[in-house]
Protein backbone atom coordinates (compact mmCIF):
# COMPACT_ATOMS: atom_id res chain seq x y z
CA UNK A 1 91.67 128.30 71.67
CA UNK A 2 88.55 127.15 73.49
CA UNK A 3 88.73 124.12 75.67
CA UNK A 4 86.31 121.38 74.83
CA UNK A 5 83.42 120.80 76.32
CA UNK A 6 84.16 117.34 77.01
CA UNK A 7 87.46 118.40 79.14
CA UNK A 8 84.94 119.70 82.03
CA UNK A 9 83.75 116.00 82.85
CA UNK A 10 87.21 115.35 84.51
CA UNK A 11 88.38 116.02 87.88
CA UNK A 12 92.14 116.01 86.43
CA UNK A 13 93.65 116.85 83.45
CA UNK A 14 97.77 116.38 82.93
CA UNK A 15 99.03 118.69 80.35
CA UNK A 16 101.82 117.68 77.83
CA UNK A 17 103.12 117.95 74.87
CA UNK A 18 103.56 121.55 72.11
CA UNK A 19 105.42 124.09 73.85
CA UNK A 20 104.07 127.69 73.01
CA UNK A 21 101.01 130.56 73.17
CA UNK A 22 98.44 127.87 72.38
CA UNK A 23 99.18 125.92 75.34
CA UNK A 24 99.34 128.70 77.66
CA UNK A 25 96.04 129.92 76.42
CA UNK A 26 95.04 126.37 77.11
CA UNK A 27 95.64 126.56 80.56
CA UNK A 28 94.61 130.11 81.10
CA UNK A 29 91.06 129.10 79.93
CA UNK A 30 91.03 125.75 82.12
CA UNK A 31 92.09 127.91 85.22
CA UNK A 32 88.86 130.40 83.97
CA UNK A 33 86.81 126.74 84.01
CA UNK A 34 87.65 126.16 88.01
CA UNK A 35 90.58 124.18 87.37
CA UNK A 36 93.39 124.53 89.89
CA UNK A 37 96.54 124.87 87.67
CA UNK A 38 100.01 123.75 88.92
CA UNK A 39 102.72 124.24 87.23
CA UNK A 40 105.76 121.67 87.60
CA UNK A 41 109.33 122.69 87.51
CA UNK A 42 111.47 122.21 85.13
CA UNK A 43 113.80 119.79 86.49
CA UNK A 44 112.70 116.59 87.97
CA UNK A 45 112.65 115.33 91.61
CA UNK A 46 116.09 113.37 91.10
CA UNK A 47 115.30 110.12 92.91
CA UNK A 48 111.48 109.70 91.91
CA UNK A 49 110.29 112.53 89.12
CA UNK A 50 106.87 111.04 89.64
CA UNK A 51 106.57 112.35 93.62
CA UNK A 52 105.51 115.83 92.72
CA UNK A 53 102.96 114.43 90.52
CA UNK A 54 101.24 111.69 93.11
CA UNK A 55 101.62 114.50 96.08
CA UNK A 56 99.16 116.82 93.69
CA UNK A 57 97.07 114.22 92.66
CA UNK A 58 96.46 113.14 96.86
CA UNK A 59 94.41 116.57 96.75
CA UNK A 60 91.19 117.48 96.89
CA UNK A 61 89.44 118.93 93.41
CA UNK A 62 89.79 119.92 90.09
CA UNK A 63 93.29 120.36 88.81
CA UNK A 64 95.03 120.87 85.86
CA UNK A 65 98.69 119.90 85.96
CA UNK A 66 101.02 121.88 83.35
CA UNK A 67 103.32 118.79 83.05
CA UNK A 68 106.94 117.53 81.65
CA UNK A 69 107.30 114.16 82.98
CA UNK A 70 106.06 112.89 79.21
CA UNK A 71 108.62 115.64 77.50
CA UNK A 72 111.15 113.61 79.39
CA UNK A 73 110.08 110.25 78.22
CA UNK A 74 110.17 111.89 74.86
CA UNK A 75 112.93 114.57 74.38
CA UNK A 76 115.54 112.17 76.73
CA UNK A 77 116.21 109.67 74.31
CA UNK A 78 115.89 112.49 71.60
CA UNK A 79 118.48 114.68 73.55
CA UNK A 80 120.49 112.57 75.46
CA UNK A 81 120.09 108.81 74.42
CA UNK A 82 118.16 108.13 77.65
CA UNK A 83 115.16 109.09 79.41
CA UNK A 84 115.30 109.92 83.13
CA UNK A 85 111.58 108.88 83.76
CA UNK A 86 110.78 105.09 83.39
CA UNK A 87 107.56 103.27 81.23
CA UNK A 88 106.71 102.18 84.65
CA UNK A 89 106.52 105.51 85.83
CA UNK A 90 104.76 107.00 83.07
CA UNK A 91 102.14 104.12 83.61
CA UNK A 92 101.62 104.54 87.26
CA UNK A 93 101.02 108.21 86.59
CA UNK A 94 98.34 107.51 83.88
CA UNK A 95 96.93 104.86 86.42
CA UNK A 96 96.94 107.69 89.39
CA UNK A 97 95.56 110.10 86.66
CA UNK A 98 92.61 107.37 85.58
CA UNK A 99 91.56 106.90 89.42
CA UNK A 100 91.04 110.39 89.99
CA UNK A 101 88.91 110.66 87.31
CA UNK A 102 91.12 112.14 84.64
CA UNK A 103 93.24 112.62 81.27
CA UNK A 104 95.85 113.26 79.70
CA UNK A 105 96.53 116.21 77.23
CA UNK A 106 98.40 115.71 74.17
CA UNK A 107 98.81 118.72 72.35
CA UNK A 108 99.78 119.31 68.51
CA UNK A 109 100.66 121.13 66.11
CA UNK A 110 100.46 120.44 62.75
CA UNK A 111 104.48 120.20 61.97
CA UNK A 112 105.77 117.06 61.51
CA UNK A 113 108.80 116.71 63.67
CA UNK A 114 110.46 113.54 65.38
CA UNK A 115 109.03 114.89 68.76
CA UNK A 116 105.64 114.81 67.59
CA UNK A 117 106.05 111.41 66.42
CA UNK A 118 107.54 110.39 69.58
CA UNK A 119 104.71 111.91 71.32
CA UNK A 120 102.40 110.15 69.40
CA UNK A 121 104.06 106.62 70.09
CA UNK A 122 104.22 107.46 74.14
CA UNK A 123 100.42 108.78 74.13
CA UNK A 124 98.80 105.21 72.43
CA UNK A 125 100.53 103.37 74.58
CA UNK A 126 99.35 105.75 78.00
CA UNK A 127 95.95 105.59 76.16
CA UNK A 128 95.46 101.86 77.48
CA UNK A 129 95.70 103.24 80.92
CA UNK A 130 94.19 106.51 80.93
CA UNK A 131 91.58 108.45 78.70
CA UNK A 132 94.22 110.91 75.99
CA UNK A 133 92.59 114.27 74.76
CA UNK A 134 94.52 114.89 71.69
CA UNK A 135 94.24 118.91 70.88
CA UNK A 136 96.02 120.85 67.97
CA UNK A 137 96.78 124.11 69.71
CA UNK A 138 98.62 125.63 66.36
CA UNK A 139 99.48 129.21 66.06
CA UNK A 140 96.62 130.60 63.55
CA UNK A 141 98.51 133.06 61.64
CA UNK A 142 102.08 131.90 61.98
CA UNK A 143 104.09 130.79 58.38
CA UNK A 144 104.98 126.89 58.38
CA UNK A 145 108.54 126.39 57.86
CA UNK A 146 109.53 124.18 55.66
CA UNK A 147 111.40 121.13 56.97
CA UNK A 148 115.01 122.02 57.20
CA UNK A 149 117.06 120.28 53.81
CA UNK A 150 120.31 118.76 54.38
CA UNK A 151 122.44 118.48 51.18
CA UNK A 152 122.92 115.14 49.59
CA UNK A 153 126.21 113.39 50.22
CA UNK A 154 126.67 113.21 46.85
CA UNK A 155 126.93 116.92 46.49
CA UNK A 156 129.12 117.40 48.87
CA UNK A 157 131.60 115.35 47.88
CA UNK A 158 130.89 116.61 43.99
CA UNK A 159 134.86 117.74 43.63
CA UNK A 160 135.32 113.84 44.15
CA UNK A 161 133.30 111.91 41.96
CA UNK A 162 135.24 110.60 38.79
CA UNK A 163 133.40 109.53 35.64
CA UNK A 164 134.76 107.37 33.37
C-alpha cells in the first residue's frame, strides 16, 4: 500500500487500528517518507498509559507513532468489560496530536466485525479533536471468511420441541 499524499503535510501521525501486513507496510513506507517510527509496547504505563505518548510527542520532528492506546479503548470493554485508558485520555492525546500538527490513523479492512464498529464509534468522536485519516489496508489476495454462524436455539433444543 502507498501512503497518501496528503499524510506528508503532518508533522505526526498516530497509528491505530487493523492488525496485520498492511499496516506494517504502512509504516515501513512512512519510515521511507522521513517519518521517525516508534513503536509502543504492548502493555501500558500502569498509572498513566498516555505518558509514553506525550514524552514522544515533546520531540522534535516528524514521527509516526505505531500505537495501542485506541485498541485499548476498543478491545477493553470488548475483552474484559472495561477499558484501562479513559475518554479523557484518549481526548488529551488527540488534543496533543492536533497541536503538533497531526492525525490520527484509522485503519480498515473491509470485514465487518464488532471491533471495527467500535473503532469506528471511538474515531468520530476523536475526529472533533484531531484530523482522522481513515485507510483500508486489506490483504489483496486473501479469501473473506464468512462471518462465523451460530446455530439457532431452536435447533438445538430440536429433541425438545413438542407439537401438538
Amino acid at each position: 500500500m502507498t501512503p497518501p499524499p496528503a499524510l506528508t503535510r503532518y508533522r505526526t501521525l498516530i497509528i491505530e487500528g487493523h492488525q496485520g501486513p498492511g499496516r506494517n507496510r504502512l509504516v515501513a513506507e512512512l519510515a521511507h517518507l522521513g517519518f521517525e517510527v516508534r513503536h509502543m509496547p504492548p502493555a501500558l504505563h500502569h498509572l498513566d498509559p498516555a505518558l509514553p505518548y506525550r514524552e514522544l510527542l515533546a520531540g522534535p520532528g516528524r514521527l509516526a507513532v505505531d500505537g495501542n492506546l485506541i485498541a485499548e479503548l476498543v478491545h477493553g470493554p470488548l475483552r474484559r468489560g472495561r477499558s484501562r485508558v479513559t475518554w479523557i485520555e484518549a481526548l488529551d492525546l488527540a488534543d496533543a496530536v492536533a497541536e503538533r500538527d497531526g492525525a490520527m490513523l484509522h485503519l480498515t479492512t473491509s470485514e465487518a466485525t464488532e471491533a471495527a464498529t467500535a473503532y469506528a464509534r471511538a474515531f468520530r468522536t476523536l475526529a472533533q479533536h484531531v484530523p482522522v485519516v481513515t485507510l483500508d489496508v486489506g490483504e489483496p489476495g486473501r479469501p473473506i471468511r464468512a462471518p462465523v454462524s451460530h446455530p439457532s436455539q431452536l435447533w438445538r433444543n430440536a429433541r425438545q420441541l413438542t407439537i401438538g
